[in-house]
PDB file of N, CA and C in Angstrom:
ATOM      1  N   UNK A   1    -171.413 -52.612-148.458  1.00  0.00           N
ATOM      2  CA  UNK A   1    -172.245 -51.506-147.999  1.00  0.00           C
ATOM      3  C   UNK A   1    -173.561 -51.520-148.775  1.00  0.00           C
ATOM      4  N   UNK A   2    -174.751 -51.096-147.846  1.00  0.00           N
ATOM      5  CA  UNK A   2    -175.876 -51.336-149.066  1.00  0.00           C
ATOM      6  C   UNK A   2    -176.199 -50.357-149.650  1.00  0.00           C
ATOM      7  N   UNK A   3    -177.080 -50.716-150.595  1.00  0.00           N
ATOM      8  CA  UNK A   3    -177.110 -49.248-151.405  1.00  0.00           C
ATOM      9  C   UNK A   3    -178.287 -48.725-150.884  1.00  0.00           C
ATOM     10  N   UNK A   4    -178.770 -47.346-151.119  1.00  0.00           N
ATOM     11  CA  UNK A   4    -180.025 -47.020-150.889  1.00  0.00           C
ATOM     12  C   UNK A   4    -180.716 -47.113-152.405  1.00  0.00           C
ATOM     13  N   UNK A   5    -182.283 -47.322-152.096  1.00  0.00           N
ATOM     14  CA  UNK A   5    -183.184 -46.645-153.096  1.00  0.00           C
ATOM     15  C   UNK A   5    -183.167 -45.861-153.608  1.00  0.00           C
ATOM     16  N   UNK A   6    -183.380 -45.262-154.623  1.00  0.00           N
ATOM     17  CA  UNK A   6    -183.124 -44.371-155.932  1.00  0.00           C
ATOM     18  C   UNK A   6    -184.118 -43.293-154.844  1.00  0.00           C
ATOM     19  N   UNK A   7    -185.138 -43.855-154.797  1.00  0.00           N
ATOM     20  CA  UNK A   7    -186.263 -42.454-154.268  1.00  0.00           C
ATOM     21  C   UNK A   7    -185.714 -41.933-153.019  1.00  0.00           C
ATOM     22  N   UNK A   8    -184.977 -42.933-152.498  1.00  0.00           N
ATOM     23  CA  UNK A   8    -184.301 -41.919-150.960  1.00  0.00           C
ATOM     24  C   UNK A   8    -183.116 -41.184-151.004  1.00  0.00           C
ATOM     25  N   UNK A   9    -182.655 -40.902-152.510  1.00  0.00           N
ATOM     26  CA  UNK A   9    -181.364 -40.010-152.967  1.00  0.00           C
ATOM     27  C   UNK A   9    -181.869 -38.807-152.529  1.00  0.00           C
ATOM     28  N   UNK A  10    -181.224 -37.802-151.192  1.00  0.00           N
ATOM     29  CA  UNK A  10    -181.603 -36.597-150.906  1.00  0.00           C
ATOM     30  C   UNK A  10    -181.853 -35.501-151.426  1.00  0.00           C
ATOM     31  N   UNK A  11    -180.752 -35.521-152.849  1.00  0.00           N
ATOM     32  CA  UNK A  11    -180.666 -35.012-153.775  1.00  0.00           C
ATOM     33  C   UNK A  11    -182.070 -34.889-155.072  1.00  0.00           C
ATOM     34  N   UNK A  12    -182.678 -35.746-154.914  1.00  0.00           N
ATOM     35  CA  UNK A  12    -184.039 -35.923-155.822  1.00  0.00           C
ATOM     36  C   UNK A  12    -185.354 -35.717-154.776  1.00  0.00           C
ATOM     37  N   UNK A  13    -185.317 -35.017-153.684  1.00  0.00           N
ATOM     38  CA  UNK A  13    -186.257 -34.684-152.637  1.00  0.00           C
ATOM     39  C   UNK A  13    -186.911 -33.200-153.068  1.00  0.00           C
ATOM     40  N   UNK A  14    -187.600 -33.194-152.980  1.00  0.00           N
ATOM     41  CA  UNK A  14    -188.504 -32.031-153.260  1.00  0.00           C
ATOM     42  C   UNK A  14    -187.470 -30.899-152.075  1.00  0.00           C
ATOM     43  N   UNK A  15    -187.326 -31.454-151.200  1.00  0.00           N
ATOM     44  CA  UNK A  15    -186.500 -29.722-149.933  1.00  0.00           C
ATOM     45  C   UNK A  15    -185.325 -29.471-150.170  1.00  0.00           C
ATOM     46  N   UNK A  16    -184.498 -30.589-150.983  1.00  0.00           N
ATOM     47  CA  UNK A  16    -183.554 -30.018-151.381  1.00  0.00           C
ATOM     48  C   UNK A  16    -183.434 -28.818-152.576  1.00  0.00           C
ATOM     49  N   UNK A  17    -184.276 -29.522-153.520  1.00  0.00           N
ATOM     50  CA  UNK A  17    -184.733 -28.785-154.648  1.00  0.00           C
ATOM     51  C   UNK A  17    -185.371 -27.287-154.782  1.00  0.00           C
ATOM     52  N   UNK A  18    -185.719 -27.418-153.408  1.00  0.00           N
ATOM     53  CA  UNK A  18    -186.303 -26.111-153.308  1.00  0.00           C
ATOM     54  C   UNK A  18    -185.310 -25.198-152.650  1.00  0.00           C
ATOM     55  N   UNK A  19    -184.644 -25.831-151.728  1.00  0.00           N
ATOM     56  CA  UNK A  19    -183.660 -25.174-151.000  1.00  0.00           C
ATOM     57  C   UNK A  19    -182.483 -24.465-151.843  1.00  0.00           C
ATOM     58  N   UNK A  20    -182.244 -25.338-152.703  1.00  0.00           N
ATOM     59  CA  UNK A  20    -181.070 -25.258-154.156  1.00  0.00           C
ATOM     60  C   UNK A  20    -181.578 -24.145-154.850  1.00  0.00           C
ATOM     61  N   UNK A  21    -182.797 -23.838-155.337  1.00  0.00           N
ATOM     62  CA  UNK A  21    -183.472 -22.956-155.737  1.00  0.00           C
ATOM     63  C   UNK A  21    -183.610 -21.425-155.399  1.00  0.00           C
ATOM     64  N   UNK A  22    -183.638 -21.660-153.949  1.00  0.00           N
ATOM     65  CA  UNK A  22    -183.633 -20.669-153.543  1.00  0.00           C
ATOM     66  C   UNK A  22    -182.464 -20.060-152.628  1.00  0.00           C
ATOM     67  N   UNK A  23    -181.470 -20.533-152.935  1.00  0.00           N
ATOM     68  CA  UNK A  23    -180.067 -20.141-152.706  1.00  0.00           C
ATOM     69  C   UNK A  23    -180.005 -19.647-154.018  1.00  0.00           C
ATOM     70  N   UNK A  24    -180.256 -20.297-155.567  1.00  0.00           N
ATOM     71  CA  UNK A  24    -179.757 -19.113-156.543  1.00  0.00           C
ATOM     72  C   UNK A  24    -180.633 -18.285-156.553  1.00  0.00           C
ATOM     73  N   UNK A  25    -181.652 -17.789-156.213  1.00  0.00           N
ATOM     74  CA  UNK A  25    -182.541 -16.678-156.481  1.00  0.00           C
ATOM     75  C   UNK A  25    -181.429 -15.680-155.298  1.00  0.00           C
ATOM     76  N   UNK A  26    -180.687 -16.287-153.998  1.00  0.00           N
ATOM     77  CA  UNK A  26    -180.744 -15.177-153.221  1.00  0.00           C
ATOM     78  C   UNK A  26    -179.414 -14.649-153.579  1.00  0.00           C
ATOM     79  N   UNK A  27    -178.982 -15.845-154.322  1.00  0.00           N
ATOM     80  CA  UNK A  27    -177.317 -15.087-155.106  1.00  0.00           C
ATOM     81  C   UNK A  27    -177.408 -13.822-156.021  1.00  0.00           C
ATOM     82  N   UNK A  28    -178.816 -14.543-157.045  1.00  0.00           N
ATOM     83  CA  UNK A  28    -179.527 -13.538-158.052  1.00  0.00           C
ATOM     84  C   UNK A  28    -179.418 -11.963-157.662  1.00  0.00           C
ATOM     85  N   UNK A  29    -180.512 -12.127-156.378  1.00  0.00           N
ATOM     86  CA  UNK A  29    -180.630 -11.406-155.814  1.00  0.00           C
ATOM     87  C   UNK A  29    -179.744  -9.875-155.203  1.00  0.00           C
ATOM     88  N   UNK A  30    -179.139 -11.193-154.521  1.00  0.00           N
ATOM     89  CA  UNK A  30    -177.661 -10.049-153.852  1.00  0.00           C
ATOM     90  C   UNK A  30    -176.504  -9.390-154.832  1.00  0.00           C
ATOM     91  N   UNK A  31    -176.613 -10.078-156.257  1.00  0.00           N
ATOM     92  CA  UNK A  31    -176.164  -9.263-157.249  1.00  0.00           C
ATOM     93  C   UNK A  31    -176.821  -8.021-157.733  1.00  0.00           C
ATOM     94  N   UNK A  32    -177.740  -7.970-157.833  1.00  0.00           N
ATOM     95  CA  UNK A  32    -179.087  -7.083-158.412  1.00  0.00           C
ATOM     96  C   UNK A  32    -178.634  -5.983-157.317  1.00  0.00           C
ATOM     97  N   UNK A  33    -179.429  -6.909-156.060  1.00  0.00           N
ATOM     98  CA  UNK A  33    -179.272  -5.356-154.981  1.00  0.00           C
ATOM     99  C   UNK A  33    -177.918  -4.845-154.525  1.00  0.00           C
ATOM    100  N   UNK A  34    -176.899  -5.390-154.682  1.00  0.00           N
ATOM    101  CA  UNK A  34    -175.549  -4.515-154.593  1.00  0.00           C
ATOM    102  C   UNK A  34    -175.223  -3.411-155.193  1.00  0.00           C
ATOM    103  N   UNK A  35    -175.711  -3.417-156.564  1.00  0.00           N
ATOM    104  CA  UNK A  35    -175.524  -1.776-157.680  1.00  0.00           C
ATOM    105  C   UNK A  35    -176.467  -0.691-156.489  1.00  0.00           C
ATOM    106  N   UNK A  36    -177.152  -0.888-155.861  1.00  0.00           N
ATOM    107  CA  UNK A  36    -177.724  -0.097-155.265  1.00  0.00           C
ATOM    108  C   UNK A  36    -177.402  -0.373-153.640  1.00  0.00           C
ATOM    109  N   UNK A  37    -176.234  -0.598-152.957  1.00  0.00           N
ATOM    110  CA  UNK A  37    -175.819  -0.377-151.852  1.00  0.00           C
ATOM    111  C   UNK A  37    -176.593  -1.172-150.938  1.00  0.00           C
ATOM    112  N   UNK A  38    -177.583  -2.159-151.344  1.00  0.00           N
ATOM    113  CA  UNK A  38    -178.758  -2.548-150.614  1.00  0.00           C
ATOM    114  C   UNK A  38    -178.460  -4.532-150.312  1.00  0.00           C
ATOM    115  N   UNK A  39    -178.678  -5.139-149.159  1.00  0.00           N
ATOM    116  CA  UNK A  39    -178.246  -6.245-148.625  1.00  0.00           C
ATOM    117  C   UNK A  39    -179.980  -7.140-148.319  1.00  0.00           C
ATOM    118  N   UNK A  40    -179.753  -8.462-149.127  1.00  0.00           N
ATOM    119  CA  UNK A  40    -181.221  -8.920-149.268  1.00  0.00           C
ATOM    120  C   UNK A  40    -182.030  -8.970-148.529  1.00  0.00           C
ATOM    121  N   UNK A  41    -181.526  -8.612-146.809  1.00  0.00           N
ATOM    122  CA  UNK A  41    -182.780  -8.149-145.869  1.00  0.00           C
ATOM    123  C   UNK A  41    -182.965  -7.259-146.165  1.00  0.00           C
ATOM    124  N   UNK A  42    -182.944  -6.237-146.325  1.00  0.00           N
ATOM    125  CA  UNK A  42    -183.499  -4.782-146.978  1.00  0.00           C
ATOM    126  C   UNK A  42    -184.882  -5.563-148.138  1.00  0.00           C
ATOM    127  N   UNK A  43    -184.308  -6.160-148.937  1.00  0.00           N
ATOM    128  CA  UNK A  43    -185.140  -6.597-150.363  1.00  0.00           C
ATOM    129  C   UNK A  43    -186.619  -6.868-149.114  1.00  0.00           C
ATOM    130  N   UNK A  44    -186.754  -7.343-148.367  1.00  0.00           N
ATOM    131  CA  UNK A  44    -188.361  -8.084-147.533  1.00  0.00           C
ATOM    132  C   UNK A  44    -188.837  -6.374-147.291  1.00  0.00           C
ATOM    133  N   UNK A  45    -188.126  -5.991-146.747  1.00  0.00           N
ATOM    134  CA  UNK A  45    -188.662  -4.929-145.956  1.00  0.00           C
ATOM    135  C   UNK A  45    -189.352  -3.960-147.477  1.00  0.00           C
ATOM    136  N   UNK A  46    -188.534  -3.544-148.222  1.00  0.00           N
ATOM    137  CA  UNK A  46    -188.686  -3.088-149.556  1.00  0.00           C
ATOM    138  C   UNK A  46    -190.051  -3.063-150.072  1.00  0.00           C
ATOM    139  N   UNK A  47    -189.837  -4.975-150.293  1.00  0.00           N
ATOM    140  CA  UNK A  47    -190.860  -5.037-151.237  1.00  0.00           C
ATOM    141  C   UNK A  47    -192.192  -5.091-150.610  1.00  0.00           C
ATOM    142  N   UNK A  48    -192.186  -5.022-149.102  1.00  0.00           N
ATOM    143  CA  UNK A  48    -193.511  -5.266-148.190  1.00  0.00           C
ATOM    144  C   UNK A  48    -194.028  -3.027-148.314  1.00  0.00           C
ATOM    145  N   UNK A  49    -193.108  -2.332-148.332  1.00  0.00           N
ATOM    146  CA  UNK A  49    -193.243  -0.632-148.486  1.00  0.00           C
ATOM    147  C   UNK A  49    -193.553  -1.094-149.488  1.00  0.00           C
ATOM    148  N   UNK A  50    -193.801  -1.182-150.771  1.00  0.00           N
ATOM    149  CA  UNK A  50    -193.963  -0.945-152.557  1.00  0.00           C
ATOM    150  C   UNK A  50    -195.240  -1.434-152.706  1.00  0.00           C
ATOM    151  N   UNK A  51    -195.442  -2.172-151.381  1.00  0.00           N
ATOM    152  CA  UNK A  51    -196.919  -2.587-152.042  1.00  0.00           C
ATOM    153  C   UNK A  51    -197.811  -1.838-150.839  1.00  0.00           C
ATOM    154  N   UNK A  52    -197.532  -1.346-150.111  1.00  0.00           N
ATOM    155  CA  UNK A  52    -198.079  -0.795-148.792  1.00  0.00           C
ATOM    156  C   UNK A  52    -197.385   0.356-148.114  1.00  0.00           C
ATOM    157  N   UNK A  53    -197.410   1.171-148.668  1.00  0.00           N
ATOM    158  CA  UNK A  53    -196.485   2.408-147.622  1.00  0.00           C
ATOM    159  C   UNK A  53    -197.401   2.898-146.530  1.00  0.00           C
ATOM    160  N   UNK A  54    -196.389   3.160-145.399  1.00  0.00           N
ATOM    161  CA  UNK A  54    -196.869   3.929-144.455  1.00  0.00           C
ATOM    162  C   UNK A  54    -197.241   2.867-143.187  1.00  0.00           C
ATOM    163  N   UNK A  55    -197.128   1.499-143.578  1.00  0.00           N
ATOM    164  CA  UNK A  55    -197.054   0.794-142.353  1.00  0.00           C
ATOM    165  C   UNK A  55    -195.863   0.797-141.077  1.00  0.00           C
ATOM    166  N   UNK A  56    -196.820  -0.467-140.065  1.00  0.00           N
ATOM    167  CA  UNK A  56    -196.176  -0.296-138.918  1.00  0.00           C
ATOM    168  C   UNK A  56    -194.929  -1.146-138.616  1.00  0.00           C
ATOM    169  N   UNK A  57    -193.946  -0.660-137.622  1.00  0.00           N
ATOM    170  CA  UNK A  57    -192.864  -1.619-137.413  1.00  0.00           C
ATOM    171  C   UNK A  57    -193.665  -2.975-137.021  1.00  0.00           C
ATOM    172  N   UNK A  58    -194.742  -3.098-135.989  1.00  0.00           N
ATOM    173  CA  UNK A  58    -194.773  -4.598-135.867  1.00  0.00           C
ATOM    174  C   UNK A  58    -195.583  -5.193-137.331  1.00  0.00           C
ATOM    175  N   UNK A  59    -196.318  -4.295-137.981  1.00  0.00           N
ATOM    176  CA  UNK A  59    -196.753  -4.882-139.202  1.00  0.00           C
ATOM    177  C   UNK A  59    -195.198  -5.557-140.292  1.00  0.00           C
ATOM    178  N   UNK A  60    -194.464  -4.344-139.883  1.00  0.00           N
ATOM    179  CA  UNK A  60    -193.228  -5.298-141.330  1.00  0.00           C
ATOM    180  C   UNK A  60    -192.902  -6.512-140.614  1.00  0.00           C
ATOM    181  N   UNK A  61    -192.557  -6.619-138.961  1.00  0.00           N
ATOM    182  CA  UNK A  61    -192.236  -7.433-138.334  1.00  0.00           C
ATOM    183  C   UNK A  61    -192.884  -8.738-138.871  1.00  0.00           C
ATOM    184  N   UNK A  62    -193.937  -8.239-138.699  1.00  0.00           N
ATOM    185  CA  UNK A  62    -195.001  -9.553-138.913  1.00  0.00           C
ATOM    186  C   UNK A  62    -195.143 -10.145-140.271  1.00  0.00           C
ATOM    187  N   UNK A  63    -194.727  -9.174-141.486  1.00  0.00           N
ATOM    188  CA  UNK A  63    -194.755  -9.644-143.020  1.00  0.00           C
ATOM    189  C   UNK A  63    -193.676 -10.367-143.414  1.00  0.00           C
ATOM    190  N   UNK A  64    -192.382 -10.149-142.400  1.00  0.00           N
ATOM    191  CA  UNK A  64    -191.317 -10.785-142.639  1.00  0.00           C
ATOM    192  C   UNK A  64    -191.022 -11.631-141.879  1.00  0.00           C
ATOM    193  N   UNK A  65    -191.659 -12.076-140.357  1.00  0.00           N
ATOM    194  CA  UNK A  65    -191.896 -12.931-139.913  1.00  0.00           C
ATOM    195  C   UNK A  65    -189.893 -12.854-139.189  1.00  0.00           C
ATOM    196  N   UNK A  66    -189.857 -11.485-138.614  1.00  0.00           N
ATOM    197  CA  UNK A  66    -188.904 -11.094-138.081  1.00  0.00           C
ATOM    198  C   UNK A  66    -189.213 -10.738-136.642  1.00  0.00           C
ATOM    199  N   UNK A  67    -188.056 -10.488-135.482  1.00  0.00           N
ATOM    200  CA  UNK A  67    -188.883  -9.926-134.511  1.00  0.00           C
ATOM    201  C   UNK A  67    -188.868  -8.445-134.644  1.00  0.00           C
ATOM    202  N   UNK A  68    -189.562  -7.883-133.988  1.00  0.00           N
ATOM    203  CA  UNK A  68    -189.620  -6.220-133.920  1.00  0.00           C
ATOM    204  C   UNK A  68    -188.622  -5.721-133.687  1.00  0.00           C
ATOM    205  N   UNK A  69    -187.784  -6.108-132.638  1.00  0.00           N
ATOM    206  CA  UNK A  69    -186.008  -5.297-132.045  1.00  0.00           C
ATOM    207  C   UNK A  69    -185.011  -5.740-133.249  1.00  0.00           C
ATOM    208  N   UNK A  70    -185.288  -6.651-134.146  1.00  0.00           N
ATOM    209  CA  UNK A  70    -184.097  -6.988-135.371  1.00  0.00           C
ATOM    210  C   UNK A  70    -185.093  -6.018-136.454  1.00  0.00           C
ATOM    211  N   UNK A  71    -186.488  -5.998-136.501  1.00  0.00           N
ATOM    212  CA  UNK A  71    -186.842  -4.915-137.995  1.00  0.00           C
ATOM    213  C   UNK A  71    -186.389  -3.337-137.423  1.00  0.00           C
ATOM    214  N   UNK A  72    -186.547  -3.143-135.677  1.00  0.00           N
ATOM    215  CA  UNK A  72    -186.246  -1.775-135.551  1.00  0.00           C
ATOM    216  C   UNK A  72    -184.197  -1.302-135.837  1.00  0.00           C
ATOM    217  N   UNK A  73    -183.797  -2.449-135.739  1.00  0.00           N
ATOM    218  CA  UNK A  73    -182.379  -2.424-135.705  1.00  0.00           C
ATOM    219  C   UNK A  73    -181.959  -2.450-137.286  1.00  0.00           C
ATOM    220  N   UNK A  74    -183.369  -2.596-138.286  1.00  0.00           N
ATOM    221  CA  UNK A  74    -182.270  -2.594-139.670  1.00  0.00           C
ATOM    222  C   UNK A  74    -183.098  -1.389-140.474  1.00  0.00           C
ATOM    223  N   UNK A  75    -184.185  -0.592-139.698  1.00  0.00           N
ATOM    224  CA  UNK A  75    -184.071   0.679-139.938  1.00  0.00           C
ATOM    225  C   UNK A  75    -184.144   1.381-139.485  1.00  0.00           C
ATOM    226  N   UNK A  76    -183.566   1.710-138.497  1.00  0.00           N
ATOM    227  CA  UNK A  76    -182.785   2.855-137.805  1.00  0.00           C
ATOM    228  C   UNK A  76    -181.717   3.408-138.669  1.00  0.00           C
ATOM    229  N   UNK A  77    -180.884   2.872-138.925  1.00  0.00           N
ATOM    230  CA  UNK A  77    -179.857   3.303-140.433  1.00  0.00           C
ATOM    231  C   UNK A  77    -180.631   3.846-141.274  1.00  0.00           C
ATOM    232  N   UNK A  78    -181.601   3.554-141.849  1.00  0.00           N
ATOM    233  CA  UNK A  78    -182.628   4.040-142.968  1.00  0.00           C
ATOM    234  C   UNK A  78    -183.104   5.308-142.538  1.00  0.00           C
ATOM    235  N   UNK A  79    -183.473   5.453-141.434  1.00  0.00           N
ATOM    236  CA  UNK A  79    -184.342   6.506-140.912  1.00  0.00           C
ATOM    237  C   UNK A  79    -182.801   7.654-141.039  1.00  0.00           C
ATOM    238  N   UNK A  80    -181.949   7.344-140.170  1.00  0.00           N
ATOM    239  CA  UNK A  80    -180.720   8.283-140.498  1.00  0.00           C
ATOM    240  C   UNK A  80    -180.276   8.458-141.605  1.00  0.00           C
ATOM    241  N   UNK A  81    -180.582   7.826-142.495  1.00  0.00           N
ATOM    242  CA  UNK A  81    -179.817   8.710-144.159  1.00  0.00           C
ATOM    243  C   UNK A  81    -181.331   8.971-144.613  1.00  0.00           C
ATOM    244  N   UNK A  82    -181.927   9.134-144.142  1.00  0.00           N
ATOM    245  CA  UNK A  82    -183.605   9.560-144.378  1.00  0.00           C
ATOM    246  C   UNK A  82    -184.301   9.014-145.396  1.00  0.00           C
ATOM    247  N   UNK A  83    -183.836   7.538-145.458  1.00  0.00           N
ATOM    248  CA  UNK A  83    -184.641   6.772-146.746  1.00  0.00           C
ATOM    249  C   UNK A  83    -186.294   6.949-146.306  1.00  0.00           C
TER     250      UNK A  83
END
């Protein structure tokens, strides 16, 4: 069987590396925001209010690069416990 090149190990690719990366930030993450009842889609929406309150659904839509019927569907719950 042949071997591959050292540089074509997938594992030493810059997208894996980043990808790897950012699976532990979202583990990080989902530890952090659990003490507070909160699930890491919440964290986009969050941190896009903290720096900007008072915007629009298609504006978060658009900061999170979500569609509008999935940002209106994850606060509607919010709006009912009156976050």
């Amino acid at each position: 069987m042949p071997v591959k090149p050292s540089h074509l190990e997938p594992k030493l690719s810059a997208g894996y590396q980043v990808r790897k990366c950012h699976r532990r930030f979202d583990r990080l993450l989902n530890f952090y925001l659990a003490h507070h009842n909160l699930k890491t889609g919440f964290w986009y929406y969050l941190r896009i209010l903290w720096l900007q309150d008072g915007v629009s659904q298609k504006y978060l839509s658009d900061m999170t690069n979500v569609a509008e019927n999935t940002t209106a569907s994850i606060l509607t719950p919010w709006l009912r416990k009156g976050w």
